[in-house]
C-alpha atoms as a PDB file:
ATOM      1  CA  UNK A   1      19.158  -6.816   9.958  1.00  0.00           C
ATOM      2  CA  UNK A   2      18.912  -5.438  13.566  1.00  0.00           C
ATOM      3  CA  UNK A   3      15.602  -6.777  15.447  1.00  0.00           C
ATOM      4  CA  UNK A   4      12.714  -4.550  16.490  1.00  0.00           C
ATOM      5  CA  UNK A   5      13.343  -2.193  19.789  1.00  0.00           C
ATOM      6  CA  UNK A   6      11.241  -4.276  22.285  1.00  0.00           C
ATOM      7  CA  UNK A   7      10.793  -0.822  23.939  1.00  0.00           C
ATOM      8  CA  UNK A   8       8.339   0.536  20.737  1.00  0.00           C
ATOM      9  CA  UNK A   9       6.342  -2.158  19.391  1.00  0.00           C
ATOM     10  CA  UNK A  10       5.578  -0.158  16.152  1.00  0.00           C
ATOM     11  CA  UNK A  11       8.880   1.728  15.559  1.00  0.00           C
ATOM     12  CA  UNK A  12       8.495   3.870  12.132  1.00  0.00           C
ATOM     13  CA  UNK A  13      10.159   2.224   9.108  1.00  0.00           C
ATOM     14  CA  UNK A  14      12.289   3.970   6.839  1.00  0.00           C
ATOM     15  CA  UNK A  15      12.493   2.792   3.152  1.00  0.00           C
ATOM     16  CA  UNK A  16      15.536   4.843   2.357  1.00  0.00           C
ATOM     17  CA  UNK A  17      18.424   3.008   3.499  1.00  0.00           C
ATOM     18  CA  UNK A  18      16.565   0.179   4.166  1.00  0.00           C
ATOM     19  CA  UNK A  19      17.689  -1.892   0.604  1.00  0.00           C
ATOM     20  CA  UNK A  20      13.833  -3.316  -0.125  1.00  0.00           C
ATOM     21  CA  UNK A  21      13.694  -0.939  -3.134  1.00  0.00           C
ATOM     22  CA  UNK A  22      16.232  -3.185  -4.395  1.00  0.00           C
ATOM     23  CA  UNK A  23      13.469  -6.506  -4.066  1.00  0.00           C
ATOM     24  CA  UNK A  24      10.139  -4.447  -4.184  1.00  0.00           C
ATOM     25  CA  UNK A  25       9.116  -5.129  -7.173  1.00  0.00           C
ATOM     26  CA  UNK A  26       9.951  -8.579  -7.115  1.00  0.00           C
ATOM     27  CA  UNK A  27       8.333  -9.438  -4.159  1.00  0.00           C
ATOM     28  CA  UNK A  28       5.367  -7.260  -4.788  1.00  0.00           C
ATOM     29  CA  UNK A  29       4.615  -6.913  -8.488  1.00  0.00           C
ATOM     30  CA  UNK A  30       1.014  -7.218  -9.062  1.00  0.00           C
ATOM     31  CA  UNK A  31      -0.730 -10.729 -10.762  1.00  0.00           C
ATOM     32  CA  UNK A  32      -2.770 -10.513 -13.450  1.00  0.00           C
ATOM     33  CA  UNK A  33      -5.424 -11.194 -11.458  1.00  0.00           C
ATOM     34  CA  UNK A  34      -4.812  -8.817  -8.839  1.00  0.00           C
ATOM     35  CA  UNK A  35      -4.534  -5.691 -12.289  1.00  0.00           C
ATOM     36  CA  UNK A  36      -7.956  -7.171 -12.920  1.00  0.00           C
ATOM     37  CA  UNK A  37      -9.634  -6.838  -9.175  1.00  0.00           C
ATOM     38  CA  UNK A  38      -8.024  -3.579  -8.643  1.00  0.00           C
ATOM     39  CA  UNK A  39      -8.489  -1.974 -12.145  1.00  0.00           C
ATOM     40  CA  UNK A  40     -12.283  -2.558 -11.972  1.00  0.00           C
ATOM     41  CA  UNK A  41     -12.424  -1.316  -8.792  1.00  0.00           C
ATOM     42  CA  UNK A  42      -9.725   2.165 -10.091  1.00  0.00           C
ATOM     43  CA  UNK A  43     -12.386   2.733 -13.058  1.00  0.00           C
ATOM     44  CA  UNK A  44     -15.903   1.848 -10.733  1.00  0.00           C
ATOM     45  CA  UNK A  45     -14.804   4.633  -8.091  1.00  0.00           C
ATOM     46  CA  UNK A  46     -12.114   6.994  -9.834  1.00  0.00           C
ATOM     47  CA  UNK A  47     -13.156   7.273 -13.511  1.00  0.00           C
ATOM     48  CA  UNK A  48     -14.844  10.031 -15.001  1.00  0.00           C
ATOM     49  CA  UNK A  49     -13.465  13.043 -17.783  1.00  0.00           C
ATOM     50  CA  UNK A  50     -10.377  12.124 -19.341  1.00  0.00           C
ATOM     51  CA  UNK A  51      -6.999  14.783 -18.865  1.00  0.00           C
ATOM     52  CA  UNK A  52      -7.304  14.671 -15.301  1.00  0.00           C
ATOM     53  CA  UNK A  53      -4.604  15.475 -12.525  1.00  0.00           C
ATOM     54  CA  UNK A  54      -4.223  12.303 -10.036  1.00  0.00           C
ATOM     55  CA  UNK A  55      -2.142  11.614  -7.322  1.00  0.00           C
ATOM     56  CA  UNK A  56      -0.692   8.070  -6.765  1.00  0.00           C
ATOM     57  CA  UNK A  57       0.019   8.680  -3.135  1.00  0.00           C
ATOM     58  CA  UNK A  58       3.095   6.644  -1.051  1.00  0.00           C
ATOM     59  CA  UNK A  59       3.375   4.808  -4.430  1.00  0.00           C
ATOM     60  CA  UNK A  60       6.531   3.990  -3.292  1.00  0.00           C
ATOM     61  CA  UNK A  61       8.488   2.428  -7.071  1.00  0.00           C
ATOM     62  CA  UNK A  62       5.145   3.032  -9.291  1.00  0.00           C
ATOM     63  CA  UNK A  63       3.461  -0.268  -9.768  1.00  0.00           C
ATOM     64  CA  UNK A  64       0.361   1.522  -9.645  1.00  0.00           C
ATOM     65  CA  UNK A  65       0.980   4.716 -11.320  1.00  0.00           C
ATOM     66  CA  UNK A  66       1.249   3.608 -14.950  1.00  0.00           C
ATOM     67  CA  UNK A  67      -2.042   1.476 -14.435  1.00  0.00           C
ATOM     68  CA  UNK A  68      -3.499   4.791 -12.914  1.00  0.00           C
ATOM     69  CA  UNK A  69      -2.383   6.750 -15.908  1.00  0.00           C
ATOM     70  CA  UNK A  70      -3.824   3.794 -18.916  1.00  0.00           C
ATOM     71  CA  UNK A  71      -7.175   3.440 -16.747  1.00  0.00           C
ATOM     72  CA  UNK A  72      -8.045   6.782 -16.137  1.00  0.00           C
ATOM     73  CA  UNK A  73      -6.687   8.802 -18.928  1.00  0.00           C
ATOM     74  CA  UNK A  74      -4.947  11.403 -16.924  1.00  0.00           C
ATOM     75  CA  UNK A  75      -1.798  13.037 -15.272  1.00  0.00           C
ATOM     76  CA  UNK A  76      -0.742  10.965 -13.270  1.00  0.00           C
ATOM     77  CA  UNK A  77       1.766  12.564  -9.588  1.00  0.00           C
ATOM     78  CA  UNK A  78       3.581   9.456  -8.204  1.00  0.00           C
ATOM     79  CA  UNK A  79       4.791  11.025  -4.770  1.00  0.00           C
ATOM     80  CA  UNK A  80       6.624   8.968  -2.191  1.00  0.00           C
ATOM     81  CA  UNK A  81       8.963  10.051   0.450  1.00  0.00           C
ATOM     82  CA  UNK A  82      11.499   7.646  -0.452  1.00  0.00           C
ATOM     83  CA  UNK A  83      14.211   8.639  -2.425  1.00  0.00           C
ATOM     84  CA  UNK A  84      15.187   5.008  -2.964  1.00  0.00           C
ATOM     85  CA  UNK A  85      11.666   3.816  -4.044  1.00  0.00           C
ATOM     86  CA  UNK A  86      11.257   6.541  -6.418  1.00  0.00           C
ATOM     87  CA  UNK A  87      14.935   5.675  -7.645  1.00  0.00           C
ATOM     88  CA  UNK A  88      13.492   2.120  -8.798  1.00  0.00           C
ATOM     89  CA  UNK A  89      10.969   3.790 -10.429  1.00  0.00           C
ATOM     90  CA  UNK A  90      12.735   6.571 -12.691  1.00  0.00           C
ATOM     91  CA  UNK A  91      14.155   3.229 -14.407  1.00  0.00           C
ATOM     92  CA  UNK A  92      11.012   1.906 -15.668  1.00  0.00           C
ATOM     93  CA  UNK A  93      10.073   2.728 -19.215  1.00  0.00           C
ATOM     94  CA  UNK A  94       6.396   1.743 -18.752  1.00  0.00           C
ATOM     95  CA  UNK A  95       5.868   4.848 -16.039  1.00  0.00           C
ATOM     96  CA  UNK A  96       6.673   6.882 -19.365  1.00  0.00           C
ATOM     97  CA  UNK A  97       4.684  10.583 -18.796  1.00  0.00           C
ATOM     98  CA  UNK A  98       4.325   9.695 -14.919  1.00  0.00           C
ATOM     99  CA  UNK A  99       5.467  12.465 -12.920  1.00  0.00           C
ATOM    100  CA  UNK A 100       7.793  11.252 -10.114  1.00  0.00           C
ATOM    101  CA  UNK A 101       7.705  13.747  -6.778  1.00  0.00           C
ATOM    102  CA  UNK A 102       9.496  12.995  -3.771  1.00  0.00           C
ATOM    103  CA  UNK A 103       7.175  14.682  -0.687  1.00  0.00           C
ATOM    104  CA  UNK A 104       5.511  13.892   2.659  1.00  0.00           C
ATOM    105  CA  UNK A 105       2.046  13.114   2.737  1.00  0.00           C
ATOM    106  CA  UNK A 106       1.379  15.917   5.088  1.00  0.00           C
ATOM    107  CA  UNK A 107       3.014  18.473   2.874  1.00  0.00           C
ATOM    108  CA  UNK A 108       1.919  17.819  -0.615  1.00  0.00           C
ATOM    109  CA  UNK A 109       3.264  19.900  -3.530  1.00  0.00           C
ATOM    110  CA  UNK A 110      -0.057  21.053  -5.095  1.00  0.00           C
ATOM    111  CA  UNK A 111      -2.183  24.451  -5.223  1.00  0.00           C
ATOM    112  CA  UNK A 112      -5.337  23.921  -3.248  1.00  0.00           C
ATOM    113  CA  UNK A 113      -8.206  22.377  -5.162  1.00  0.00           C
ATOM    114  CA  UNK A 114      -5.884  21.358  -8.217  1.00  0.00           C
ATOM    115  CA  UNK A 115      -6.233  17.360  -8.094  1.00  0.00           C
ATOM    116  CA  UNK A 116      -9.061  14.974  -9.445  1.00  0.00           C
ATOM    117  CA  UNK A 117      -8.026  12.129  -7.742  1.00  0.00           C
ATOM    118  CA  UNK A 118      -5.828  10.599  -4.681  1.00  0.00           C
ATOM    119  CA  UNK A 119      -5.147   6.843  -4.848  1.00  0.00           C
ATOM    120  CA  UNK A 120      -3.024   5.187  -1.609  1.00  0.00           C
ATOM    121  CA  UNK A 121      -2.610   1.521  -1.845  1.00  0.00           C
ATOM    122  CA  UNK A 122      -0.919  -0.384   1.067  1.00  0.00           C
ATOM    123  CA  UNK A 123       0.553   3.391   2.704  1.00  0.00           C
ATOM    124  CA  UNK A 124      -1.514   4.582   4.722  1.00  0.00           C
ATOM    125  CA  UNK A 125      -0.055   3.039   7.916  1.00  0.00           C
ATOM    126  CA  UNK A 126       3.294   4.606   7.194  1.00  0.00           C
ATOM    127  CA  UNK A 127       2.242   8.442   7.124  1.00  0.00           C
ATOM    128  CA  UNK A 128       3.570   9.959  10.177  1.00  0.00           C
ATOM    129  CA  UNK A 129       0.673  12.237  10.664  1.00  0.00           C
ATOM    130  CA  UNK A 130      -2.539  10.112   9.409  1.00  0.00           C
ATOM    131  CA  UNK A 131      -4.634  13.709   9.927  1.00  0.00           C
ATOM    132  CA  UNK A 132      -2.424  15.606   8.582  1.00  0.00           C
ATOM    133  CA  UNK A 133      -1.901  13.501   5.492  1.00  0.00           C
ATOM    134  CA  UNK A 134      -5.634  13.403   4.831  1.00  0.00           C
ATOM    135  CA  UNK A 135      -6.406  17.015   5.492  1.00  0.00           C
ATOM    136  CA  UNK A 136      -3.557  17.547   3.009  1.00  0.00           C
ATOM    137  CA  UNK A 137      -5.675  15.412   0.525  1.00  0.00           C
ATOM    138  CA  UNK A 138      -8.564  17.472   1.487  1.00  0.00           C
ATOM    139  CA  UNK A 139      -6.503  20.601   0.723  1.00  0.00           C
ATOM    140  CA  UNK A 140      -5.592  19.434  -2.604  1.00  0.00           C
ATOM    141  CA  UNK A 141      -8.628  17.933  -3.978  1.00  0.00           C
ATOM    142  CA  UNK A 142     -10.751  19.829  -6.419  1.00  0.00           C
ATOM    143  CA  UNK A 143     -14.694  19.796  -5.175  1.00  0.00           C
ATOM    144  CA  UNK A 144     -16.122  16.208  -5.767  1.00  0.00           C
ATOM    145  CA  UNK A 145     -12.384  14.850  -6.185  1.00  0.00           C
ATOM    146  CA  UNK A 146     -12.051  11.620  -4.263  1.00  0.00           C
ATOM    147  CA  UNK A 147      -9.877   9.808  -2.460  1.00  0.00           C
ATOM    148  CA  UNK A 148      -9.219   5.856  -2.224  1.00  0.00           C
ATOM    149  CA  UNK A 149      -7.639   4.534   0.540  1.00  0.00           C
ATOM    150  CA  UNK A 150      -7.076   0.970  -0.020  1.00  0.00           C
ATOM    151  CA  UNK A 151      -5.205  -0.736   3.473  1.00  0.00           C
ATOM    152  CA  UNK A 152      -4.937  -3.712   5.747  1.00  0.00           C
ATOM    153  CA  UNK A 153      -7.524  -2.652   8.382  1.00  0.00           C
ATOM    154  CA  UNK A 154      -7.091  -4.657  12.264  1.00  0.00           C
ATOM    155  CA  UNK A 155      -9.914  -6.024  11.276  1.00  0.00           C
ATOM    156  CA  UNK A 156      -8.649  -7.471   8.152  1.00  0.00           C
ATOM    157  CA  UNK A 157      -5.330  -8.544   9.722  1.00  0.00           C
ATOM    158  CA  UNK A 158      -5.840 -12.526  10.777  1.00  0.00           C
ATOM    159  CA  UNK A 159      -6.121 -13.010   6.747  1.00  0.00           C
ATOM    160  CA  UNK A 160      -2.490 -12.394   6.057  1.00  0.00           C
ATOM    161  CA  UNK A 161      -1.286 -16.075   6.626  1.00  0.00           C
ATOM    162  CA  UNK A 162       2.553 -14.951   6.835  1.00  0.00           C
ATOM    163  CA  UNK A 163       2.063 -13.280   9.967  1.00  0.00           C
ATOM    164  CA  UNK A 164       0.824 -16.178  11.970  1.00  0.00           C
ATOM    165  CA  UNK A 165       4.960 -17.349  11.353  1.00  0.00           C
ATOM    166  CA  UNK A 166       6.415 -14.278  12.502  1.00  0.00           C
ATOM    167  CA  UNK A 167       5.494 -13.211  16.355  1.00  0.00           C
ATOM    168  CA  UNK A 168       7.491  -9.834  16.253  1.00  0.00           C
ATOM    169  CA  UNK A 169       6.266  -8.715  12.850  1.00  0.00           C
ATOM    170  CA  UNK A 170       2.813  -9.535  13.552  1.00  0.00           C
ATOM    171  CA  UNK A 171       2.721  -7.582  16.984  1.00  0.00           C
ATOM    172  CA  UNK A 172       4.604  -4.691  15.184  1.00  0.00           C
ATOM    173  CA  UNK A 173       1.779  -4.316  12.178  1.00  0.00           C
ATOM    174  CA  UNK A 174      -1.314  -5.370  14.821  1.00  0.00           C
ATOM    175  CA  UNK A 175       0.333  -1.756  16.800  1.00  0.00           C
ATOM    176  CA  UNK A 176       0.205   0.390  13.552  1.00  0.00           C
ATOM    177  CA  UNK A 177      -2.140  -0.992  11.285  1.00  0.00           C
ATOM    178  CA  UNK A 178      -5.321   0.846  11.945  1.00  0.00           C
ATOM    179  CA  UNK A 179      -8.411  -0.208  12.855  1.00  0.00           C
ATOM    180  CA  UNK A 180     -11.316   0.432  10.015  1.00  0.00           C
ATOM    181  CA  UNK A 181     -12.983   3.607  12.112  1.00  0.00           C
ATOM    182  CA  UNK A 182      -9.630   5.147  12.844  1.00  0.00           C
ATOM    183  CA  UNK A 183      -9.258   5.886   8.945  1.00  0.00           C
ATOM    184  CA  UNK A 184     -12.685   6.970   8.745  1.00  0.00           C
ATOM    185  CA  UNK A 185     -12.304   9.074  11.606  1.00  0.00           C
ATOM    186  CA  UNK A 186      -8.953  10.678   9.940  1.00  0.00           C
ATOM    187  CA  UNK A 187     -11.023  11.842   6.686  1.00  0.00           C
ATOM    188  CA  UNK A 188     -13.874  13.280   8.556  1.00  0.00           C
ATOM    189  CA  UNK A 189     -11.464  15.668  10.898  1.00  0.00           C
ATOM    190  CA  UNK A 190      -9.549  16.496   7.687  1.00  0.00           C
ATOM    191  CA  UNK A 191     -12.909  17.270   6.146  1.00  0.00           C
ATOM    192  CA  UNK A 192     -13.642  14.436   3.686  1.00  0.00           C
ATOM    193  CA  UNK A 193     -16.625  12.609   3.641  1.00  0.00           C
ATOM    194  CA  UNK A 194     -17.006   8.978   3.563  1.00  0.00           C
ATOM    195  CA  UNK A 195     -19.127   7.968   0.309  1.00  0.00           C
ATOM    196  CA  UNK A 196     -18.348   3.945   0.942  1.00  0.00           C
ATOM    197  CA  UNK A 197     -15.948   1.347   3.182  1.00  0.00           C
ATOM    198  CA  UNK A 198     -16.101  -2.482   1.523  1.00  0.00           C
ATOM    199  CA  UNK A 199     -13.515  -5.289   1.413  1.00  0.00           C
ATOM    200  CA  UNK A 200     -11.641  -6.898  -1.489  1.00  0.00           C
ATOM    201  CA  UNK A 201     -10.809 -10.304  -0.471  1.00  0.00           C
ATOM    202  CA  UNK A 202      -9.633 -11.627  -3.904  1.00  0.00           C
ATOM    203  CA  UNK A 203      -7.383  -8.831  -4.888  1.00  0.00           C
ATOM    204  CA  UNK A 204      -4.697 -10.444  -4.235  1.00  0.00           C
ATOM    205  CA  UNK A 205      -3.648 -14.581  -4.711  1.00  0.00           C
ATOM    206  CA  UNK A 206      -1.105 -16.976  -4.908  1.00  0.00           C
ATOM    207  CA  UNK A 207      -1.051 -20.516  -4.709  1.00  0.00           C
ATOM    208  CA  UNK A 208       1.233 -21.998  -1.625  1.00  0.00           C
ATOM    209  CA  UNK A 209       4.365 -22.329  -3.720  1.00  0.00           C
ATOM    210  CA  UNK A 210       5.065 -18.529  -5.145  1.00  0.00           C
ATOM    211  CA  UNK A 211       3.090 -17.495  -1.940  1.00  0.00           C
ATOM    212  CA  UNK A 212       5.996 -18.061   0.196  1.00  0.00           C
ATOM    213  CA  UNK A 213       8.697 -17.388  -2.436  1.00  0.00           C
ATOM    214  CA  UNK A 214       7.370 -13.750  -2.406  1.00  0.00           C
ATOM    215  CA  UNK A 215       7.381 -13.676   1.277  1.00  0.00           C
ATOM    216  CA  UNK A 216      10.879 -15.185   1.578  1.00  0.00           C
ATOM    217  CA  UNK A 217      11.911 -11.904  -0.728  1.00  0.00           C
ATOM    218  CA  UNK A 218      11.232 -10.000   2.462  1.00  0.00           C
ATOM    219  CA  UNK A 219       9.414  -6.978   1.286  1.00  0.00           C
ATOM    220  CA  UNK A 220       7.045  -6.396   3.808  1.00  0.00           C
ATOM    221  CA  UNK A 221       7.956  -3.743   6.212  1.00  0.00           C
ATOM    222  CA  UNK A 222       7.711  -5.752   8.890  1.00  0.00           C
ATOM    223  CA  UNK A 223       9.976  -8.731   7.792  1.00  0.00           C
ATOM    224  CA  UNK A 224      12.553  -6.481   7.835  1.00  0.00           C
ATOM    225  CA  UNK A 225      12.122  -5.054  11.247  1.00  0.00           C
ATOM    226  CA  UNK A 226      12.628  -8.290  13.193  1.00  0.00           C
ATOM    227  CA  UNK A 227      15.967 -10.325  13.307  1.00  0.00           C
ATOM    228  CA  UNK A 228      17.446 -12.756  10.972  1.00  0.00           C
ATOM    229  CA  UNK A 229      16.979 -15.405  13.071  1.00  0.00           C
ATOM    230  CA  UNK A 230      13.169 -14.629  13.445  1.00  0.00           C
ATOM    231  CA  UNK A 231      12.425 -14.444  10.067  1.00  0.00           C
ATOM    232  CA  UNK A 232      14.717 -17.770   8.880  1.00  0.00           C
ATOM    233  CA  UNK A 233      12.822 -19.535  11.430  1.00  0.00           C
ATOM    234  CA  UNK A 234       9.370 -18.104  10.314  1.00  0.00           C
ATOM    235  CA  UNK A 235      10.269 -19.299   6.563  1.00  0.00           C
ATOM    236  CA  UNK A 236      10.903 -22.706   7.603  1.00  0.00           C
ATOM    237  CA  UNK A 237       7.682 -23.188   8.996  1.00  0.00           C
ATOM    238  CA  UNK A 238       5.409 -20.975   6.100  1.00  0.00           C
ATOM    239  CA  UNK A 239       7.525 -23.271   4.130  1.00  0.00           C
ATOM    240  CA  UNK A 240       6.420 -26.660   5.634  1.00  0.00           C
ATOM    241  CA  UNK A 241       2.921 -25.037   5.651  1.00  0.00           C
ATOM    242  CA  UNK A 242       2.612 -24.152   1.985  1.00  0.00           C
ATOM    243  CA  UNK A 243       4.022 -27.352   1.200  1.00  0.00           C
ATOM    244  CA  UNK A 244       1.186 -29.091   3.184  1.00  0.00           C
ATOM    245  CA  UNK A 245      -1.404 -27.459   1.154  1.00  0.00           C
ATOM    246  CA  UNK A 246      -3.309 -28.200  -1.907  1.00  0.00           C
ATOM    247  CA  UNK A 247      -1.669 -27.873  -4.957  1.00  0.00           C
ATOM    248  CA  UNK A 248      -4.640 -25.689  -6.766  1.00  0.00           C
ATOM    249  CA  UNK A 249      -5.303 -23.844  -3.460  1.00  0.00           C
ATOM    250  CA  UNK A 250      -4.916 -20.245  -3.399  1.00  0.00           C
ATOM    251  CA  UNK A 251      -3.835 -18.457  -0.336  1.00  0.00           C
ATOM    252  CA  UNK A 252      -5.319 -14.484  -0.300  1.00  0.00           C
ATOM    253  CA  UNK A 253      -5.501 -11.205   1.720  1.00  0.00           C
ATOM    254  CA  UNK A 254      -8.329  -9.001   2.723  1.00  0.00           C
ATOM    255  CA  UNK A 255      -7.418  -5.500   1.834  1.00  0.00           C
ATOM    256  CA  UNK A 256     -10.492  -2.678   3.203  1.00  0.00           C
ATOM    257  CA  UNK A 257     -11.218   0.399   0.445  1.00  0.00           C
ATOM    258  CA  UNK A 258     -12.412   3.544   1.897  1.00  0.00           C
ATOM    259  CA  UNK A 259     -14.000   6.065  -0.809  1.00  0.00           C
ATOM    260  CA  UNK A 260     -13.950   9.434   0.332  1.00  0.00           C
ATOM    261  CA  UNK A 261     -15.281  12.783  -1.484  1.00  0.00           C
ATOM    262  CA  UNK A 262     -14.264  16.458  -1.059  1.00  0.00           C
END
């Protein structure tokens, strides 16, 4: 895989072409703990009426969209601009009554006011135009809808213990992985308003062992930016560090939520 452009240290990543669909869900299929975490959390701040129209935004090959769907009793939109992503997705019998739409965040497929809901988990740093992607969700959202942005914040980023092994991947996501009042800021110009920002920092564990099998599936954006080399060299070490840890210890990541309302 060709190494980063030292030139732009947070060159945009295309999933299409890029062969992770292929691992994704491999390397990134939820626990059972983390369905617990985030499924309280998906019925605390999105439930309400039943036979409601939701959009599972950047939701990339679905692994939210059928929990979305059982959780909240609606109609569930997974829309990615991936072509590959959604590919994966189409083959999975459990996203049975999901709609799959291939779109931009900034140019959403919906009439104005038409959507209950707007869920993005782990995509928000990949919309080319963060405004325009939330004054899109703005557009769409019915008065009172909400939307819950759930993403590595700056602030967040010294939890993810993978990145301390890769030096090009970690100073590619520390350049496009916003800081926690640069989302906030995006909603307010696009016209949301913020109802709540808090951090889940169990949604997501592993102990040291599958910890860095998953990473060594190289699924994360990043790991697939920087060079071969980089990342072989990066696995030895995560390796020799997971190894070096407590059998029963379990290694997690910070993830921010930010609830906003129309």
């Amino acid at each position: 895989m060709d190494s980063a452009d030292a030139s732009d240290p947070a060159p945009a990543f295309r999933y299409d072409g890029s062969g992770v669909h292929r691992s994704y869900d491999s390397g990134r299929a939820l626990t059972d703990e983390a369905r617990r975490v985030w499924s309280a959390e998906i019925r605390e701040h999105l439930g309400g009426a039943p036979g409601r129209r939701v959009v599972d935004l950047g939701a990339g090959t679905g692994r939210f969209s059928g929990l979305l769907r059982d959780l909240l009793t609606a109609r569930v939109y997974a829309v990615d601009s991936s072509a590959d992503m959604l590919g994966q997705a189409v083959a999975k019998p459990e996203l049975a009554g999901v709609a799959l739409v291939r779109a931009a965040a900034e140019a959403l497929p919906f009439r104005g006011a038409t959507v209950d809901a707007v869920f993005v988990y782990l995509a928000f740093h990949h919309f080319a135009d963060r405004d325009a992607a939330l004054a899109e969700c703005w557009r769409v959202l019915a008065p009172g809808g909400r939307l819950m942005i759930c993403s590595p914040t700056l602030e967040t980023l010294d939890s993810f213990l993978w990145m301390r092994f890769f030096p090009t991947a970690d100073r590619i996501d520390r350049a496009r992985i916003p800081p926690r009042h640069a989302i906030i800021g995006a909603g307010r110009r696009g016209g949301l308003a913020l109802e709540r920002q808090w951090t889940v920092a169990r949604g997501f564990t592993l102990g040291p062992t599958e910890y860095a099998e998953r990473v060594g599936r190289r699924t994360f954006s990043a790991l697939v930016m920087i060079s071969d080399a980089e990342f072989d060299a990066g696995m030895r070490a995560l390796r020799r560090d997971c190894v070096a840890r407590e059998p029963g210890e379990r290694i997690g990541e910070h993830i921010d939520v930010f609830l906003f309302r129309r």
